[in-house]
Protein backbone atom coordinates (compact mmCIF):
# COMPACT_ATOMS: atom_id res chain seq x y z
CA UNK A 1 22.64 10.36 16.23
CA UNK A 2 18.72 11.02 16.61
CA UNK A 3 17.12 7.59 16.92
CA UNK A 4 12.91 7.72 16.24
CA UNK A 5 9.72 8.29 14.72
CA UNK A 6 7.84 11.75 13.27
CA UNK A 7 4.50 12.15 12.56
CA UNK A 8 4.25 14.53 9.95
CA UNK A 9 1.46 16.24 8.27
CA UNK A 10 2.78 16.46 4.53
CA UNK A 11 1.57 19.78 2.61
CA UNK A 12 0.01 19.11 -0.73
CA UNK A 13 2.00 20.16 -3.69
CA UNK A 14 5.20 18.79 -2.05
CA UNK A 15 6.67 15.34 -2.44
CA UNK A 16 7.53 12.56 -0.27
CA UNK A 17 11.08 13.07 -0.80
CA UNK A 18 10.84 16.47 -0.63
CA UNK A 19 9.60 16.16 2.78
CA UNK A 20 12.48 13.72 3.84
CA UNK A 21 14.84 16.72 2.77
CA UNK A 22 13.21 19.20 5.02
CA UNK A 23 12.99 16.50 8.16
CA UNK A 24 16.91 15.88 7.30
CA UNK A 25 17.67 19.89 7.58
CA UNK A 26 15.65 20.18 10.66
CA UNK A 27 17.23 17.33 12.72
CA UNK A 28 20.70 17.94 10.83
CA UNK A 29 21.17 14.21 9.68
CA UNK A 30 21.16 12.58 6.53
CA UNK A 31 19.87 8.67 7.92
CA UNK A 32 16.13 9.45 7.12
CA UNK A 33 13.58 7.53 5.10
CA UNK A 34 9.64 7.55 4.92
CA UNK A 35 6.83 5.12 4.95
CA UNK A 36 3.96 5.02 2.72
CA UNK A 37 4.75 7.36 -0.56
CA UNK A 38 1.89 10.39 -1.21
CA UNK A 39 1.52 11.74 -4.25
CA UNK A 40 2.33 15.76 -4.73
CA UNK A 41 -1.48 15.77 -4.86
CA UNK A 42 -2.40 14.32 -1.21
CA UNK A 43 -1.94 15.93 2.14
CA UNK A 44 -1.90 14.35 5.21
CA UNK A 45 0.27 11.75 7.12
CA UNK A 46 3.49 10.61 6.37
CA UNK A 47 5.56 8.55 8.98
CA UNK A 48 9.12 9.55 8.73
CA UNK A 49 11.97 7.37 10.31
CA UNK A 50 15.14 8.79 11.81
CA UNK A 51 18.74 6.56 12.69
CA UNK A 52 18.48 3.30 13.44
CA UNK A 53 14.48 3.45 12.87
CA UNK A 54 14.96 3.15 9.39
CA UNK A 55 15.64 -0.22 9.56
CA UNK A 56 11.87 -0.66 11.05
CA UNK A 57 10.67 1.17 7.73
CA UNK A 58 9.61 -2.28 6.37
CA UNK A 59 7.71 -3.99 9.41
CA UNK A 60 5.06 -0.85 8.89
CA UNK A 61 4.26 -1.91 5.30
CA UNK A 62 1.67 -3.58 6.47
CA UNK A 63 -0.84 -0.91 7.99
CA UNK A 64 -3.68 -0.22 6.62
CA UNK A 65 -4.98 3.39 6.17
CA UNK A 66 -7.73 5.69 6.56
CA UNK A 67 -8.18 8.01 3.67
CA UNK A 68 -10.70 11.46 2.68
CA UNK A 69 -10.88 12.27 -0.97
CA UNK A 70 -12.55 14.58 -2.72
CA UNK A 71 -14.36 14.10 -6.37
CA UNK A 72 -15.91 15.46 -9.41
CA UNK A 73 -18.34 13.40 -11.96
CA UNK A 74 -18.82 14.01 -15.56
CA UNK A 75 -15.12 13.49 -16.95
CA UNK A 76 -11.79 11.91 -16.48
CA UNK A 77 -8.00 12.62 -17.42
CA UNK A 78 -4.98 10.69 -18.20
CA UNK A 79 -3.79 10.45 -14.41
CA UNK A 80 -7.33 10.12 -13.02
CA UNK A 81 -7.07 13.61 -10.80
CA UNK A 82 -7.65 16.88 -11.80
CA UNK A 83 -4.06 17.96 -12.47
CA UNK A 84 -4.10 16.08 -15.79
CA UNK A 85 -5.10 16.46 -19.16
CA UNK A 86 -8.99 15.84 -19.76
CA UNK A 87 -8.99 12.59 -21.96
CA UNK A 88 -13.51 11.80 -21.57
CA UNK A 89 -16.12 13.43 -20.79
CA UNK A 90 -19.98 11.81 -19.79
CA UNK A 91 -23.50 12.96 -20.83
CA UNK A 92 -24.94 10.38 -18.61
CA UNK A 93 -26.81 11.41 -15.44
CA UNK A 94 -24.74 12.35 -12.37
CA UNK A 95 -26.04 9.84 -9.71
CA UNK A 96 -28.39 10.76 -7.07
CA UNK A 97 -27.10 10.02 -3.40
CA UNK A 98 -29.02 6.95 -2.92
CA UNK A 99 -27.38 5.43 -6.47
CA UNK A 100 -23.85 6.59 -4.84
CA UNK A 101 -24.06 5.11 -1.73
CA UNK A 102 -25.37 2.13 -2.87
CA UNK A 103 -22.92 1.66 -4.79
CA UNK A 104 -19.79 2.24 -2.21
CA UNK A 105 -21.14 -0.31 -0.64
CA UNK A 106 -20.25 -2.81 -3.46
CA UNK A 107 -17.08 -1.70 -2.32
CA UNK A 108 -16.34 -3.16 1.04
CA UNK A 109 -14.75 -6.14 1.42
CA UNK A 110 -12.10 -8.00 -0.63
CA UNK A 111 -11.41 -7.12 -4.41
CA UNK A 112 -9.31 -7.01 -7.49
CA UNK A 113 -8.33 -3.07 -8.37
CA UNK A 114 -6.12 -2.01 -11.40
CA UNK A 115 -3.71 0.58 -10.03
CA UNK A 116 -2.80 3.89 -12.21
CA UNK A 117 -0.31 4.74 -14.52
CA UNK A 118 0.63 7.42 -12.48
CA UNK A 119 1.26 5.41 -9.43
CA UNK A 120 4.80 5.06 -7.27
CA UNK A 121 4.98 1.50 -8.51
CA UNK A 122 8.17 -0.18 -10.10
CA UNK A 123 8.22 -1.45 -13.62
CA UNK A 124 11.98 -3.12 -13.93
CA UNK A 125 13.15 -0.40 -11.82
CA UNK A 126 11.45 2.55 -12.87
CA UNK A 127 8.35 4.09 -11.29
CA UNK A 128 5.34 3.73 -13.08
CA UNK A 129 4.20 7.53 -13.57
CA UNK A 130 7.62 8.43 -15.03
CA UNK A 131 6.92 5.65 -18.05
CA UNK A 132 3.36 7.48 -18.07
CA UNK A 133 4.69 11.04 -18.35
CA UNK A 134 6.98 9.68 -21.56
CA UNK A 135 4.10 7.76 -23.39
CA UNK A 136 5.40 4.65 -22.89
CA UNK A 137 3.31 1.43 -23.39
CA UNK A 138 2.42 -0.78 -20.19
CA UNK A 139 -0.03 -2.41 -17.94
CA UNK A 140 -0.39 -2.81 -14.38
CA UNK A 141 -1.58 -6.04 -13.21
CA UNK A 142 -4.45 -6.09 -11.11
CA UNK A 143 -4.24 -6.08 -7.30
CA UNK A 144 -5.71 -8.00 -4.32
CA UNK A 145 -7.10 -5.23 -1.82
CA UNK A 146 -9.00 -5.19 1.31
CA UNK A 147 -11.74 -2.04 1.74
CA UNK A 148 -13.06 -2.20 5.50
CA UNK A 149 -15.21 0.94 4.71
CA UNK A 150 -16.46 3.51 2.32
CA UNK A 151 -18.47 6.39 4.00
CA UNK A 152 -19.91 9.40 2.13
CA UNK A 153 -19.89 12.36 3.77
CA UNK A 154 -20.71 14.91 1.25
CA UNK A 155 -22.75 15.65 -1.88
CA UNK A 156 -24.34 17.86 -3.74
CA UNK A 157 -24.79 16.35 -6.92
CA UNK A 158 -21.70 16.95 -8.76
CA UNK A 159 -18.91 17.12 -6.33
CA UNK A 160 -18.82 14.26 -3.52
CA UNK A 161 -16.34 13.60 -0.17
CA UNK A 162 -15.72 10.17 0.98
CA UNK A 163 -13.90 8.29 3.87
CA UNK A 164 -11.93 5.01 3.05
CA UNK A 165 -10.50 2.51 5.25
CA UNK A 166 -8.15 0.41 3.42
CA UNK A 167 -5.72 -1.92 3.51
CA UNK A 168 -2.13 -1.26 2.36
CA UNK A 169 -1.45 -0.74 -1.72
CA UNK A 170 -5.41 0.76 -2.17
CA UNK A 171 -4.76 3.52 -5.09
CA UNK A 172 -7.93 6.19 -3.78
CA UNK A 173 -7.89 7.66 -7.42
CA UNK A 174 -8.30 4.04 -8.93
CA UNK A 175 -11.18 3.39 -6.19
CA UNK A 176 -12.72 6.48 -7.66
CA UNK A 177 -12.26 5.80 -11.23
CA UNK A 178 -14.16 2.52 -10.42
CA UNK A 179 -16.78 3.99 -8.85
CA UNK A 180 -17.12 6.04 -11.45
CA UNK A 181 -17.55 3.06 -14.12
CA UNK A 182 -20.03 1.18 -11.91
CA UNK A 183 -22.36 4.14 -12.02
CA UNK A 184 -22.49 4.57 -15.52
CA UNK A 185 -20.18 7.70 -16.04
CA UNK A 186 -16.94 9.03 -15.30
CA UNK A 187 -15.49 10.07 -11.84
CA UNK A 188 -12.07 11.89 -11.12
CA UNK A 189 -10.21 13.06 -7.95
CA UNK A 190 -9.56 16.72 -7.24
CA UNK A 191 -8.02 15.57 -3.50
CA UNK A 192 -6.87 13.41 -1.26
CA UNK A 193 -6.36 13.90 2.40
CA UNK A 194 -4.77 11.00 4.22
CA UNK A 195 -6.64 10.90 8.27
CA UNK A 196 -4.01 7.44 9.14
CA UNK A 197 -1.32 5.07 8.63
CA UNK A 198 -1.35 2.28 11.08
CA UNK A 199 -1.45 4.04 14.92
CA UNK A 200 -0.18 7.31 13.32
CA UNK A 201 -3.31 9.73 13.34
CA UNK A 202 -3.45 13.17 11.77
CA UNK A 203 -4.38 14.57 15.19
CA UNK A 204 -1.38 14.13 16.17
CA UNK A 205 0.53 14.96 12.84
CA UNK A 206 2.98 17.81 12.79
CA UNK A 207 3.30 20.36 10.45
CA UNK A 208 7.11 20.91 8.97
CA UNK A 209 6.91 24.19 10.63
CA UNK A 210 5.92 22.61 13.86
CA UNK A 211 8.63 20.41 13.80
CA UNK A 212 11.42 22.70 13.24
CA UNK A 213 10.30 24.92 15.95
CA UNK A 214 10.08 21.89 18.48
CA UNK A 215 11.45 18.93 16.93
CA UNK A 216 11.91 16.94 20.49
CA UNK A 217 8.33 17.26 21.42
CA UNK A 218 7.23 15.69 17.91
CA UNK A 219 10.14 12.89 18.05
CA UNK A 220 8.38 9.18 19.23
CA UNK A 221 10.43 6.26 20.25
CA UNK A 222 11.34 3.70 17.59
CA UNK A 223 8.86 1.34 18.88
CA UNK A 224 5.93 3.85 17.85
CA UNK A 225 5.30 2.00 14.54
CA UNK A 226 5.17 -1.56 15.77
CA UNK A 227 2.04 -1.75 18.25
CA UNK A 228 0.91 -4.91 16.66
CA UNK A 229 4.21 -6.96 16.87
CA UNK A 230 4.54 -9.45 19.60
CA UNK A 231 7.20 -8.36 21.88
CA UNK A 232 10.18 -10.21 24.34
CA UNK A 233 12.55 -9.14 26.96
CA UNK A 234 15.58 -10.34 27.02
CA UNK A 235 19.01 -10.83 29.24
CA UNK A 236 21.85 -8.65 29.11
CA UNK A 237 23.77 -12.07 27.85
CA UNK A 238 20.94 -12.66 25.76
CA UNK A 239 21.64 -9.23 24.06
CA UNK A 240 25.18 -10.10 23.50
CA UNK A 241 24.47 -12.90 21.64
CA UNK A 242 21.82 -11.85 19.79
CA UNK A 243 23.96 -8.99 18.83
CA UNK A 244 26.51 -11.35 17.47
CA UNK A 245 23.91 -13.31 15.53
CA UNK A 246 23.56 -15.89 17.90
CA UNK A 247 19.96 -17.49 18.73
CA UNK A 248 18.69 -17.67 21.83
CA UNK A 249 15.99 -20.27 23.49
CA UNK A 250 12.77 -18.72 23.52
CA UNK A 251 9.23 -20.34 24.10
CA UNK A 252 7.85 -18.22 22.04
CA UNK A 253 3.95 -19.21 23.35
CA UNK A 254 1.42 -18.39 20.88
CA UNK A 255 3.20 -17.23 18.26
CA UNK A 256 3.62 -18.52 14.51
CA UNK A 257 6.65 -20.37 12.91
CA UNK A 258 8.73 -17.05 11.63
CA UNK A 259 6.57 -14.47 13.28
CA UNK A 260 8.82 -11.51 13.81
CA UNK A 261 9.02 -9.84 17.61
CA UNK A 262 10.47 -6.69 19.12
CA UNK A 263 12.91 -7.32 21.65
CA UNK A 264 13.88 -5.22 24.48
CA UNK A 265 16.65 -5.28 27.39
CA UNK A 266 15.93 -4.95 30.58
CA UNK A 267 15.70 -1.22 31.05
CA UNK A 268 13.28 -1.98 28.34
CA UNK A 269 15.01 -0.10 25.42
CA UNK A 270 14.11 -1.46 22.26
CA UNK A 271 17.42 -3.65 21.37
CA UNK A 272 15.92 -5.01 17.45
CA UNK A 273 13.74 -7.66 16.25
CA UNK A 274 13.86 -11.17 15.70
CA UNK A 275 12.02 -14.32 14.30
CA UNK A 276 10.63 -17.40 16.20
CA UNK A 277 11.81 -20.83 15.16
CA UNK A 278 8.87 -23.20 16.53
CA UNK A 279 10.85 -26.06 15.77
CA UNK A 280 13.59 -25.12 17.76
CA UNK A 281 12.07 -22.95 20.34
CA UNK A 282 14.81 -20.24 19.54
CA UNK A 283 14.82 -16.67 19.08
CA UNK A 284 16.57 -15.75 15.86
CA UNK A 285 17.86 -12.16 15.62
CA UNK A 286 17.21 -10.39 12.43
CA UNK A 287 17.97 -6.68 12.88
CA UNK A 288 19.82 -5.87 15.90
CA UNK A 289 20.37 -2.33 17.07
CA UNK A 290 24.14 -1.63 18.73
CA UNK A 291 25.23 1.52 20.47
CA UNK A 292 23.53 4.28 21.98
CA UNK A 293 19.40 4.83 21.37
């Protein structure tokens, strides 16, 4: 089995899922998952994990992301992008660049955002935009977020272009909606282009077409997604016992109570991860990888 990581440039008009189906066909395996759900809508980076990488799926989470969208003033819809139905429309003033950048600056920093009906989020099990689509009553609490950046970098009075850099569970079309409000009108999204996740960069991003014609020179290790995780070295009788669930002493300098680590053997093959117990100055394993990588 095909152990890794691929970058891969998702299409708009295509789902998530959908692309998981196409990376299963082209590597001929079913053990496949993605991290980081776009919408049909958005283009642009999609981290998808092969074999035993899956179980790394959650430890990227975490990463924040860079995003471009693209927006219209003057009206919104029921799923706050152009594909829905029109629901508003303002007579107020479209903003003048100087109002709209002021304004993305109130932006930056922490905040409070109230995601869409039409997001990927679970209500008792079912995703939030399916509930929308059958007119079912709901609310979304609001949600702690983290904007590093808002750049504008186009407009010509009607239509506008901006770069985000965000931390994880950001809704773009939300940000926009918000905007939007703040300026005295309406504001909805008509794209959504996402540049990063993490260290994955859409430079490097393969098309689905790319990646069935060379699939081996888009596959990364299963370490690609976990830069920012401390990382150990262990024994070959350290391995054996952390593969049976056994701790291990560890001194663990510098590192938080629970703080999670990649470990390696010593051809330095990424073996699994495990947590630090301070108190005991152990390695705990958590998810160890057996077999050939």
């Amino acid at each position: 089995m095909i152990h890794g990581i691929v970058n891969v440039l998702k299409p708009s008009a295509m789902s998530s899922h959908d692309v998981v189906g196409r990376v299963r066909r082209i590597f001929g395996m079913k053990k496949v998952g993605h991290a980081g759900t776009l919408d049909p809508l958005a283009a642009g980076v999609l981290p998808v994990f092969l074999g035993q990488a899956t179980r790394l799926i959650e430890y990227s989470g975490d990463d924040d992301k860079t995003y471009r969208a693209e927006f219209v003033f003057g009206f919104t819809t029921d799923t706050e992008d152009y594909t829905g139905t029109v629901v508003s429309q303002s007579d107020a003033p479209r903003p003048v660049k100087e109002e709209l950048e002021a304004v993305l600056k109130e932006f930056v920093g922490a905040g409070k955002q109230r995601p869409s009906k039409y997001s990927a989020i679970s209500i008792n099990g079912v995703k939030a935009y399916k509930l929308a689509r059958q007119n079912k009553e709901f609310e979304l609490p609001d949600r702690d977020i983290y904007i590093d950046d808002v750049t504008l970098l186009a407009y010509d009075g009607y239509r506008a272009v901006i770069e985000v850099d965000c931390s994880k569970g950001t809704y773009i079309r939300s940000l926009i909606r918000d905007i939007g409000e703040r300026l005295g009108t309406q504001a909805v999204m008509t794209g959504l282009l996402r540049m990063r996740v993490g260290n994955f960069s859409i430079s490097e991003a393969a098309t689905l077409e790319e990646l069935a014609a060379e699939k081996e020179k888009f596959l990364l290790p299963i370490d690609a997604a976990l830069p920012h995780m401390a990382a150990t070295t262990c024994s070959k009788d350290q391995y054996a016992a952390l593969l049976q669930g056994r701790p291990v002493p560890f001194a663990g300098r510098g590192l938080a109570d629970g703080e999670v680590v990649r470990i390696y053997d010593p051809m330095h093959i990424m073996v699994g991860v495990g947590t630090f117990d301070v108190s005991h100055h152990i390695l705990r394993p958590h998810k160890m990888f057996s077999g050939e990588r």
